[in-house]
C-alpha atoms as a PDB file:
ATOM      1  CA  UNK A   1     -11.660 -13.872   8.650  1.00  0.00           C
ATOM      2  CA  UNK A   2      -8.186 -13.685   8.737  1.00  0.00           C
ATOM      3  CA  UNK A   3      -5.737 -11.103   6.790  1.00  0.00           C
ATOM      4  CA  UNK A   4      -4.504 -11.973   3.643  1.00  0.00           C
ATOM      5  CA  UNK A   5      -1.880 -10.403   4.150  1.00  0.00           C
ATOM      6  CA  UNK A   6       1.304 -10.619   6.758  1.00  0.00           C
ATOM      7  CA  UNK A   7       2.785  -7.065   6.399  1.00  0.00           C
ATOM      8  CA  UNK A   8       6.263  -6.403   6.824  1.00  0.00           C
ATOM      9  CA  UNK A   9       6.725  -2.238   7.471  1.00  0.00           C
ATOM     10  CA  UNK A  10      10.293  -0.898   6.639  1.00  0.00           C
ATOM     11  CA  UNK A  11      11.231   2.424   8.423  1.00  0.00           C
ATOM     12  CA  UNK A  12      14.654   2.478   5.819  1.00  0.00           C
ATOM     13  CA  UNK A  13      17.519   3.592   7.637  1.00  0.00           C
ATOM     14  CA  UNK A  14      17.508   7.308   8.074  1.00  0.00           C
ATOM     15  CA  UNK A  15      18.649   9.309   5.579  1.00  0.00           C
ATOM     16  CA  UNK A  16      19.298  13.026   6.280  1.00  0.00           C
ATOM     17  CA  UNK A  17      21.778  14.682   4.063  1.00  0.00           C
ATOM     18  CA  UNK A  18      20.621  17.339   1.595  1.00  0.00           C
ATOM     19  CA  UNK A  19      24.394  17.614   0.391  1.00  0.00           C
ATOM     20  CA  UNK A  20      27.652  16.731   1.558  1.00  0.00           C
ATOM     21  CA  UNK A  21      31.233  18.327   0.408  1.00  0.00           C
ATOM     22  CA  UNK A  22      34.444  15.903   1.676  1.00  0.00           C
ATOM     23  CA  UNK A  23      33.886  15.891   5.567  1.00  0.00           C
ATOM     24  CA  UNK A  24      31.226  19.006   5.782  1.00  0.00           C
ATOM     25  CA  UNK A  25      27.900  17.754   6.655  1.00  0.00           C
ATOM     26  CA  UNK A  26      25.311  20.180   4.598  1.00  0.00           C
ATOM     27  CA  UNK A  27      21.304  20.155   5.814  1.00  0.00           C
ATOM     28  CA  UNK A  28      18.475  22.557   4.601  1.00  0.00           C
ATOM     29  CA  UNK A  29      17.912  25.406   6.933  1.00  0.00           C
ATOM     30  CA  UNK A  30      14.786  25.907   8.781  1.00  0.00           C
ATOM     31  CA  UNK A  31      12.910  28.337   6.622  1.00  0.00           C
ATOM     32  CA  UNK A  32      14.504  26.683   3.897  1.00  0.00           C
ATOM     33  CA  UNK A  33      16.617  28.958   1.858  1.00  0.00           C
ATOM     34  CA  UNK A  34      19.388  27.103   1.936  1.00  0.00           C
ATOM     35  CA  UNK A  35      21.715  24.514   3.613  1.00  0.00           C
ATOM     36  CA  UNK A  36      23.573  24.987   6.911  1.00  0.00           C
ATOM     37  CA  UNK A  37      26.850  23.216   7.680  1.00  0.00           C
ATOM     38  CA  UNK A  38      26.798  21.151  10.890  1.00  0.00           C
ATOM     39  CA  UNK A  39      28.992  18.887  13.066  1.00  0.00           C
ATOM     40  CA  UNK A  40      26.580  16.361  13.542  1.00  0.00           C
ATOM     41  CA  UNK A  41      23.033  15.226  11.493  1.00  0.00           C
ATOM     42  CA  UNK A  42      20.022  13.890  14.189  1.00  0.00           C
ATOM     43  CA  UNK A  43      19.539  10.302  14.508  1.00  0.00           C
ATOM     44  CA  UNK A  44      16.542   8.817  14.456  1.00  0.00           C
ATOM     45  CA  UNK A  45      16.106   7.761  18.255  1.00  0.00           C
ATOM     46  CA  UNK A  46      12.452   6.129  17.733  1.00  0.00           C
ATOM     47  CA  UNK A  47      11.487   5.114  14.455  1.00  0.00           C
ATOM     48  CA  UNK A  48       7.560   5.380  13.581  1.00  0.00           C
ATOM     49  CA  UNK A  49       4.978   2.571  12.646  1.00  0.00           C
ATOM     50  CA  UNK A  50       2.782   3.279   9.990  1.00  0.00           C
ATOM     51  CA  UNK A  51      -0.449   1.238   9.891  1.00  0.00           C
ATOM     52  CA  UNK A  52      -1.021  -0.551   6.804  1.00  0.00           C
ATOM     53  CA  UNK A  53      -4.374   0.791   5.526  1.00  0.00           C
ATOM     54  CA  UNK A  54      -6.844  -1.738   4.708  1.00  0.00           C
ATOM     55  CA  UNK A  55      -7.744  -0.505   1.524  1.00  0.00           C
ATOM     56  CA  UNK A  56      -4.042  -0.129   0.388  1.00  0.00           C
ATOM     57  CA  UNK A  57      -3.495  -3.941   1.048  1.00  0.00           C
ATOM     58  CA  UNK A  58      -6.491  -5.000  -0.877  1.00  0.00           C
ATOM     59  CA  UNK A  59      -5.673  -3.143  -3.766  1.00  0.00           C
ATOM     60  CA  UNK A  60      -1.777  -4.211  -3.392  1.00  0.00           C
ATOM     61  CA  UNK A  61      -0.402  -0.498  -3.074  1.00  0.00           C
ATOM     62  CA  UNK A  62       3.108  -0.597  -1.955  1.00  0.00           C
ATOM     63  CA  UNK A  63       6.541   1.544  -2.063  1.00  0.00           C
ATOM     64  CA  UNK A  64       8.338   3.968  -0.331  1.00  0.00           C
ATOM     65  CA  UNK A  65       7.107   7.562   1.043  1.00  0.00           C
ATOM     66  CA  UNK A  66       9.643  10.423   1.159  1.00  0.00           C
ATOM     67  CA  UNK A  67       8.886  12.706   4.356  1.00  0.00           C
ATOM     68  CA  UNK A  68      10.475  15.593   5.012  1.00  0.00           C
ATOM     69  CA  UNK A  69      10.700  16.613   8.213  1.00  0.00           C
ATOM     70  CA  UNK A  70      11.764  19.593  10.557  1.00  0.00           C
ATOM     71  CA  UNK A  71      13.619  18.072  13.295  1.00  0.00           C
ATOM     72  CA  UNK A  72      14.060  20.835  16.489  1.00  0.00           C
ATOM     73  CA  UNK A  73      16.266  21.757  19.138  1.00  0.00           C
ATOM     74  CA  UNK A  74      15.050  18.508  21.192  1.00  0.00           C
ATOM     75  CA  UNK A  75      15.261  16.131  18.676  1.00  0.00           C
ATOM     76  CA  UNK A  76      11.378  16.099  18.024  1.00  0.00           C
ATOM     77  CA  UNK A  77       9.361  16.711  14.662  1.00  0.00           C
ATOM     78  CA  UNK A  78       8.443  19.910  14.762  1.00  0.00           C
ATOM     79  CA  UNK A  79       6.799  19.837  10.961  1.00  0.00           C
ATOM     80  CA  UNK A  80       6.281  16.635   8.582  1.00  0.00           C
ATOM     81  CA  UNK A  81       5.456  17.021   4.796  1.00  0.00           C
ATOM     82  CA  UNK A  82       5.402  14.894   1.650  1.00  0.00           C
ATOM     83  CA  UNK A  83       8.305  15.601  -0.221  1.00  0.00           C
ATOM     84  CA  UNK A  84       7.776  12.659  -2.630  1.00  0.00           C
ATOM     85  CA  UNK A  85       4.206  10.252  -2.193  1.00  0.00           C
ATOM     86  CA  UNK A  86       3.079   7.099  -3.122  1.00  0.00           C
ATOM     87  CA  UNK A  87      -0.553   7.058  -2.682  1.00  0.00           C
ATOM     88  CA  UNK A  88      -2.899   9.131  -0.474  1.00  0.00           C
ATOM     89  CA  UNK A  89      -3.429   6.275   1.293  1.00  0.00           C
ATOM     90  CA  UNK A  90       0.131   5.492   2.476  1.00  0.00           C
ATOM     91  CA  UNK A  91       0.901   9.388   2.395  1.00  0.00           C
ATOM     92  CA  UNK A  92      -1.265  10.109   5.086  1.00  0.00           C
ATOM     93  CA  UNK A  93      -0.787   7.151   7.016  1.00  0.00           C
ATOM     94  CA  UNK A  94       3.191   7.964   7.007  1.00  0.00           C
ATOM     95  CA  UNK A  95       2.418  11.435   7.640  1.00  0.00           C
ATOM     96  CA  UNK A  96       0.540  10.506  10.965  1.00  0.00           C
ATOM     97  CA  UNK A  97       2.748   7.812  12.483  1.00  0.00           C
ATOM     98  CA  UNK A  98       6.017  10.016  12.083  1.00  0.00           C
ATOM     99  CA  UNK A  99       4.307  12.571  14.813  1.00  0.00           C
ATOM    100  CA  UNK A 100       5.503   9.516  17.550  1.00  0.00           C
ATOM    101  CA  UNK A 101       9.200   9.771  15.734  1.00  0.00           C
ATOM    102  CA  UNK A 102      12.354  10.764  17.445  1.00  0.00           C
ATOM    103  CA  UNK A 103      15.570  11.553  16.971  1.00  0.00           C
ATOM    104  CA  UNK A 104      18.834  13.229  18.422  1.00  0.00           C
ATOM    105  CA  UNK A 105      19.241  16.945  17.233  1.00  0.00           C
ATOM    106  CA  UNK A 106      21.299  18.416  14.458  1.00  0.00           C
ATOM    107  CA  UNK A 107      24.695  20.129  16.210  1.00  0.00           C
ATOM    108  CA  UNK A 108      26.643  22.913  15.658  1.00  0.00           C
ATOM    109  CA  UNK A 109      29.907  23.319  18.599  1.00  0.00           C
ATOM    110  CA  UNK A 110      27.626  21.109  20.485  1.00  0.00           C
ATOM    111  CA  UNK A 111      25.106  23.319  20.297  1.00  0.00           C
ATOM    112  CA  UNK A 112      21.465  21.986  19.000  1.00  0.00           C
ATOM    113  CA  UNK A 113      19.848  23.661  16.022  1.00  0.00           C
ATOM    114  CA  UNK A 114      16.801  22.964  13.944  1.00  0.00           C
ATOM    115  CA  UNK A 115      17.437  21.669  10.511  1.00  0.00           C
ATOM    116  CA  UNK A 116      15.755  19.952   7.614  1.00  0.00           C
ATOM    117  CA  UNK A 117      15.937  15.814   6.679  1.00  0.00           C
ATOM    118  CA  UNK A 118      13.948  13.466   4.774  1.00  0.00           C
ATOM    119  CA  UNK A 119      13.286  10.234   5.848  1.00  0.00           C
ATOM    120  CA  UNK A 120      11.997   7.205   3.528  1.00  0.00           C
ATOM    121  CA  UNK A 121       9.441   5.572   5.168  1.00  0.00           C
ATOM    122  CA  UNK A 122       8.900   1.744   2.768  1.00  0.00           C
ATOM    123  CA  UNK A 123       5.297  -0.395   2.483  1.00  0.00           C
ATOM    124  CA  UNK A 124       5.598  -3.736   1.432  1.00  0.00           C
ATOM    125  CA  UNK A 125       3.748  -6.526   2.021  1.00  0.00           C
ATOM    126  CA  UNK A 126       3.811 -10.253   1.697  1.00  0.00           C
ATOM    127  CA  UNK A 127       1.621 -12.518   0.727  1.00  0.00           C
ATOM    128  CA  UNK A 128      -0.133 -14.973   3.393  1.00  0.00           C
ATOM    129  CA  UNK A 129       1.021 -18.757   2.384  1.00  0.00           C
ATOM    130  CA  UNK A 130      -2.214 -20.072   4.080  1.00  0.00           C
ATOM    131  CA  UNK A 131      -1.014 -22.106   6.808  1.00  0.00           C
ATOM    132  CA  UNK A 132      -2.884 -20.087   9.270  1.00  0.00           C
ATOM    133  CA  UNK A 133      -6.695 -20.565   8.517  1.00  0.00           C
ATOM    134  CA  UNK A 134      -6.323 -23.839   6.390  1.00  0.00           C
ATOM    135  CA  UNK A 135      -6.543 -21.608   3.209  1.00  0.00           C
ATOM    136  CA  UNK A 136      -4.124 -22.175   0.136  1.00  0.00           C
ATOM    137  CA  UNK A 137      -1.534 -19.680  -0.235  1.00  0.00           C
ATOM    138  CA  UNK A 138      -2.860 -17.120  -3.074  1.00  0.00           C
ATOM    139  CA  UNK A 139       0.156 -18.698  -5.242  1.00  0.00           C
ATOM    140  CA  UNK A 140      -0.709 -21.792  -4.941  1.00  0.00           C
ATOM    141  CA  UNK A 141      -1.513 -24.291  -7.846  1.00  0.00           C
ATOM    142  CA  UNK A 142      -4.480 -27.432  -7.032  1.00  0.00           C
ATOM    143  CA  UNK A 143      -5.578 -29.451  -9.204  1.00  0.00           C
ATOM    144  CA  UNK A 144      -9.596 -29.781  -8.992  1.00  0.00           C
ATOM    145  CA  UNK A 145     -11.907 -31.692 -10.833  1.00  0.00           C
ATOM    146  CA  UNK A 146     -14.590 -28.980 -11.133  1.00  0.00           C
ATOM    147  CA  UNK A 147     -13.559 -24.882 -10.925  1.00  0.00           C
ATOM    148  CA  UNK A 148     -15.902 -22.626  -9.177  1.00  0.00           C
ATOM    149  CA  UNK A 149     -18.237 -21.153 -11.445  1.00  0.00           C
ATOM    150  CA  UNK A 150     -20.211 -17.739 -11.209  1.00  0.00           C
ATOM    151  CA  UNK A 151     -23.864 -17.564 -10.464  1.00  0.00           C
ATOM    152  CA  UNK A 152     -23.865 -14.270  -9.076  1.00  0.00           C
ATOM    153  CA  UNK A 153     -21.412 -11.651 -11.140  1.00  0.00           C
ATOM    154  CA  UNK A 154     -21.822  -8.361  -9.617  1.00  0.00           C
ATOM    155  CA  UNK A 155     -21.015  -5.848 -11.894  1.00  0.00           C
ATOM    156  CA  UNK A 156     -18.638  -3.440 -10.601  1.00  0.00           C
ATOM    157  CA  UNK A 157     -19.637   0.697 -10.308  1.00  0.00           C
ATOM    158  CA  UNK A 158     -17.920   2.919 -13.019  1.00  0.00           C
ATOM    159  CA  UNK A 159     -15.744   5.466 -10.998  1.00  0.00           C
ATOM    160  CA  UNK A 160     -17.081   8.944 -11.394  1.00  0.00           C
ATOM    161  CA  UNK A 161     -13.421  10.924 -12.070  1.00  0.00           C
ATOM    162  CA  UNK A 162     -12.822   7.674 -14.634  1.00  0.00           C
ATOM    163  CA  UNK A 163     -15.809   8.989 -16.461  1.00  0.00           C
ATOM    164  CA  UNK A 164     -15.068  12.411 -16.625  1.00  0.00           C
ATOM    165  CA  UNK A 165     -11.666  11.905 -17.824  1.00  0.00           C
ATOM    166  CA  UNK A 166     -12.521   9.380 -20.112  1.00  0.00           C
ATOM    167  CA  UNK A 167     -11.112   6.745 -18.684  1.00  0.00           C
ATOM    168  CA  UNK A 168     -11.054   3.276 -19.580  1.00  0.00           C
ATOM    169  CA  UNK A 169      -9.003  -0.181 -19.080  1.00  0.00           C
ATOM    170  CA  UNK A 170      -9.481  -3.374 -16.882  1.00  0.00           C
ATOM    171  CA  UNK A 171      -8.727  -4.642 -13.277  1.00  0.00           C
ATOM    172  CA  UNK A 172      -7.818  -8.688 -12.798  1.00  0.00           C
ATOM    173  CA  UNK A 173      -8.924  -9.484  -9.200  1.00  0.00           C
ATOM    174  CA  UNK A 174      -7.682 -13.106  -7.749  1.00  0.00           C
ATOM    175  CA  UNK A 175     -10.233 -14.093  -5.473  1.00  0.00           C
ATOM    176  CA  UNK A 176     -10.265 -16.817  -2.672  1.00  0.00           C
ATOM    177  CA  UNK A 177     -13.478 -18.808  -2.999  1.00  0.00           C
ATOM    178  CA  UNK A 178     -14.191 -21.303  -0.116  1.00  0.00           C
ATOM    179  CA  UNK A 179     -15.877 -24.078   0.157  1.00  0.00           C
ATOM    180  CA  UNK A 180     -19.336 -22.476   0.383  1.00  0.00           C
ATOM    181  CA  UNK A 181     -18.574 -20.617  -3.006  1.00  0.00           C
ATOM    182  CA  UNK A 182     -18.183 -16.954  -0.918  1.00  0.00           C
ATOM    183  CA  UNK A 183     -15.582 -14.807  -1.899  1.00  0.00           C
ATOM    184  CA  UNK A 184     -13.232 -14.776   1.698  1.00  0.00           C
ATOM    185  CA  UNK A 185     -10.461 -12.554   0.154  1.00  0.00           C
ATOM    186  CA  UNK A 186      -9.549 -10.483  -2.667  1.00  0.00           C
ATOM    187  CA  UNK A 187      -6.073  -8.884  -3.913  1.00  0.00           C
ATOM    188  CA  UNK A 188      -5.682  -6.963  -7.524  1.00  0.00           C
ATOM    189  CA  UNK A 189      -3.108  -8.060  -9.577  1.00  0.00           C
ATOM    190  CA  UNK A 190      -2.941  -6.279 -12.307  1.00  0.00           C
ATOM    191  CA  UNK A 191      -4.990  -2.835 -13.073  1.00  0.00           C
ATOM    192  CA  UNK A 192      -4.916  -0.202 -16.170  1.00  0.00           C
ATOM    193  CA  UNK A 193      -5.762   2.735 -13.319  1.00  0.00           C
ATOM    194  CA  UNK A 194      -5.828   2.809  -9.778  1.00  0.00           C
ATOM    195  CA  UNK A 195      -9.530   4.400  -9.905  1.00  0.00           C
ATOM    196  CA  UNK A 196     -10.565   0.424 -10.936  1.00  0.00           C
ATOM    197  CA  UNK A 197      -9.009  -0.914  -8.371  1.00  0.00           C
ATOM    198  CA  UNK A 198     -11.174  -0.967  -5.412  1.00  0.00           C
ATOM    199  CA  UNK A 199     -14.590  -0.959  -7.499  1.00  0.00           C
ATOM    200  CA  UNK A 200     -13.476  -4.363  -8.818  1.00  0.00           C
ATOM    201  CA  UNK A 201     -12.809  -5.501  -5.350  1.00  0.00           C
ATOM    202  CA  UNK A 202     -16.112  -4.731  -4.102  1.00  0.00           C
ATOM    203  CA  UNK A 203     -17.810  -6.038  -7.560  1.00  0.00           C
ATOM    204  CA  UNK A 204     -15.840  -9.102  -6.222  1.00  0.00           C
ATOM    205  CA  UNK A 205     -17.160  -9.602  -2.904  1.00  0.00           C
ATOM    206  CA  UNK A 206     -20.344  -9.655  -3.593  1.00  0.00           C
ATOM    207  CA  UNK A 207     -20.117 -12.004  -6.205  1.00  0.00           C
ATOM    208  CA  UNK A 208     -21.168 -15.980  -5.433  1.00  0.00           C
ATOM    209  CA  UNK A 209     -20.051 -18.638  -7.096  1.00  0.00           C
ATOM    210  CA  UNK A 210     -20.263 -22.421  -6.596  1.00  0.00           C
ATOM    211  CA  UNK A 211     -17.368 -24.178  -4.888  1.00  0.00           C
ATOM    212  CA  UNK A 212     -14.905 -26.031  -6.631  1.00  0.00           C
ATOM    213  CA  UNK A 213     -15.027 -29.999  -6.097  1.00  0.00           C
ATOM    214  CA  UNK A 214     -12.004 -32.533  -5.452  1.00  0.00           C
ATOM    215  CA  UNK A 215     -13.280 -35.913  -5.066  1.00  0.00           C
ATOM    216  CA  UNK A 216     -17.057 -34.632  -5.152  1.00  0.00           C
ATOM    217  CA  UNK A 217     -15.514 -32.659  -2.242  1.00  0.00           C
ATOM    218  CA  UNK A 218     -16.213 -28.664  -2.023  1.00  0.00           C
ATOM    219  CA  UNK A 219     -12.524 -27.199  -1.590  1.00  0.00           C
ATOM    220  CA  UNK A 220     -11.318 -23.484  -1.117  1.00  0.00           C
ATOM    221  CA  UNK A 221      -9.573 -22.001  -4.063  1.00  0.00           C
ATOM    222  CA  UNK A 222      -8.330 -19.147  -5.862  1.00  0.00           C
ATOM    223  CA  UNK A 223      -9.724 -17.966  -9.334  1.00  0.00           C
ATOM    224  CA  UNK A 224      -9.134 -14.332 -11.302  1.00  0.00           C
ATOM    225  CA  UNK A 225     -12.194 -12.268 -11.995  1.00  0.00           C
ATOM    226  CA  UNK A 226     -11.247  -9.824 -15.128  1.00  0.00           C
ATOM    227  CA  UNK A 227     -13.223  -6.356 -15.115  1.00  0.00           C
ATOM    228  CA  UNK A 228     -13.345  -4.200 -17.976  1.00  0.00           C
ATOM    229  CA  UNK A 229     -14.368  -0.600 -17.444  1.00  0.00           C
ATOM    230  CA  UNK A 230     -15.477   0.801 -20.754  1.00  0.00           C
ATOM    231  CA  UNK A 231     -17.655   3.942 -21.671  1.00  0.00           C
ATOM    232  CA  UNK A 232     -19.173   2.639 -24.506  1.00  0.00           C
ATOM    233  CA  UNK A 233     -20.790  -0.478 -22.804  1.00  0.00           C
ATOM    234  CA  UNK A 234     -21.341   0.688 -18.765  1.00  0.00           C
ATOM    235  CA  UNK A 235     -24.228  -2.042 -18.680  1.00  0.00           C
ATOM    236  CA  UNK A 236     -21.215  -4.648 -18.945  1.00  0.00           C
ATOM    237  CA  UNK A 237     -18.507  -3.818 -17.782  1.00  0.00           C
ATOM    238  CA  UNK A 238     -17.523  -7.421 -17.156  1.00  0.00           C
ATOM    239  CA  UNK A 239     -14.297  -8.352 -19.236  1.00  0.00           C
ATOM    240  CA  UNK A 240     -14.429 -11.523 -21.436  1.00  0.00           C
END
């Protein structure tokens, strides 16, 4: 089965002042008590790539993550933290790939020193338009005589922190249906929480419907299966 999704990473450009006064370049010390004025901030030499993880692109996670990273003598990351996150998901994942980063040092008369910068590191993805497996795009509109319809609903499992914090709300998952009436792909497009997200995918994939028909003719399509995560009625938890 093929992705759903073609990813396109963005490493934005680097970005390393902390503060800048007419032509004095100001970054954050290395133990971090204050700025340092240098002649020169590093430039990023070798830029990282982050994967994608799988579960973020299911359940459509995207934006930047704000790194902040200790850049040494030899241009090289000597420490990497989050100094503003997206996701756990795409925190760690940024985290891991800017190890492989690197970058011409910080100078002072020539002279290399370690310093402070943050880097935005930008998830985004686009949507697949089909033409490679035969599928239809997931935004596009066909006009069928019969929809698929569900004979198998799974019913998605309540998240355990959503219960404890009493949480509640619904999760819209468009789902590609092919021509055997299995779900092929998933993507949420709307959610109340993030804690609904991936439940509702997997609720999704294990549901089994029957195809749709063109001309008496099963077709792959896509259809939205709303979820509704409610305390009051866990036995249905099935939106309608």
């Amino acid at each position: 089965m093929k992705k759903l999704f073609i990813i396109t990473l963005f490493v934005f450009s680097f970005s390393g002042l902390f503060a800048q006064q007419k032509n004095e370049i100001k970054l954050l010390k290395e133990d971090e008590s204050g700025f340092i004025s240098v002649d020169k901030s590093p430039v990023m030499i070798k830029a990282p790539v982050p994967v994608y993880p799988e579960k973020a692109k299911m359940q459509a996670i995207e934006g930047k993550v704000f790194l902040k990273l200790l850049i040494d003598e030899n241009g090289n990351v000597a420490k990497a933290k989050i100094d503003k996150g997206i996701n756990p998901l795409l925190d760690k994942s940024a985290l891991e790939a800017v190890k492989s980063a690197k970058f011409s040092p910080a100078l002072i008369n020539d002279k290399p020193v370690r310093v402070w910068v943050v880097l935005p590191v930008a998830f985004k993805m686009e949507i697949d338009n089909g033409e490679n497996d035969g599928n239809p795009g997931i935004n596009v509109s066909i006009k069928v005589d019969k929809y698929p319809e569900l004979i198998h609903h799974e019913q998605p499992i309540y998240p355990e922190e959503a219960k404890k914090n009493n949480i509640e709300g619904k999760a819209y998952v468009k789902v590609l249906v092919d021509k055997e009436g299995t779900p092929q792909k998933a993507v949420v497009i709307k959610s109340d929480n993030e804690l609904f997200n991936q439940p509702a995918i997997d609720a999704t994939m294990k549901s089994k419907f029957t195809p749709a028909l063109l001309n008496k003719e099963p077709i792959a399509v896509w259809v939205v299966l709303p979820y509704r995560f409610a305390l009051e009625a866990k036995e249905d938890s099935s939106a309608k």
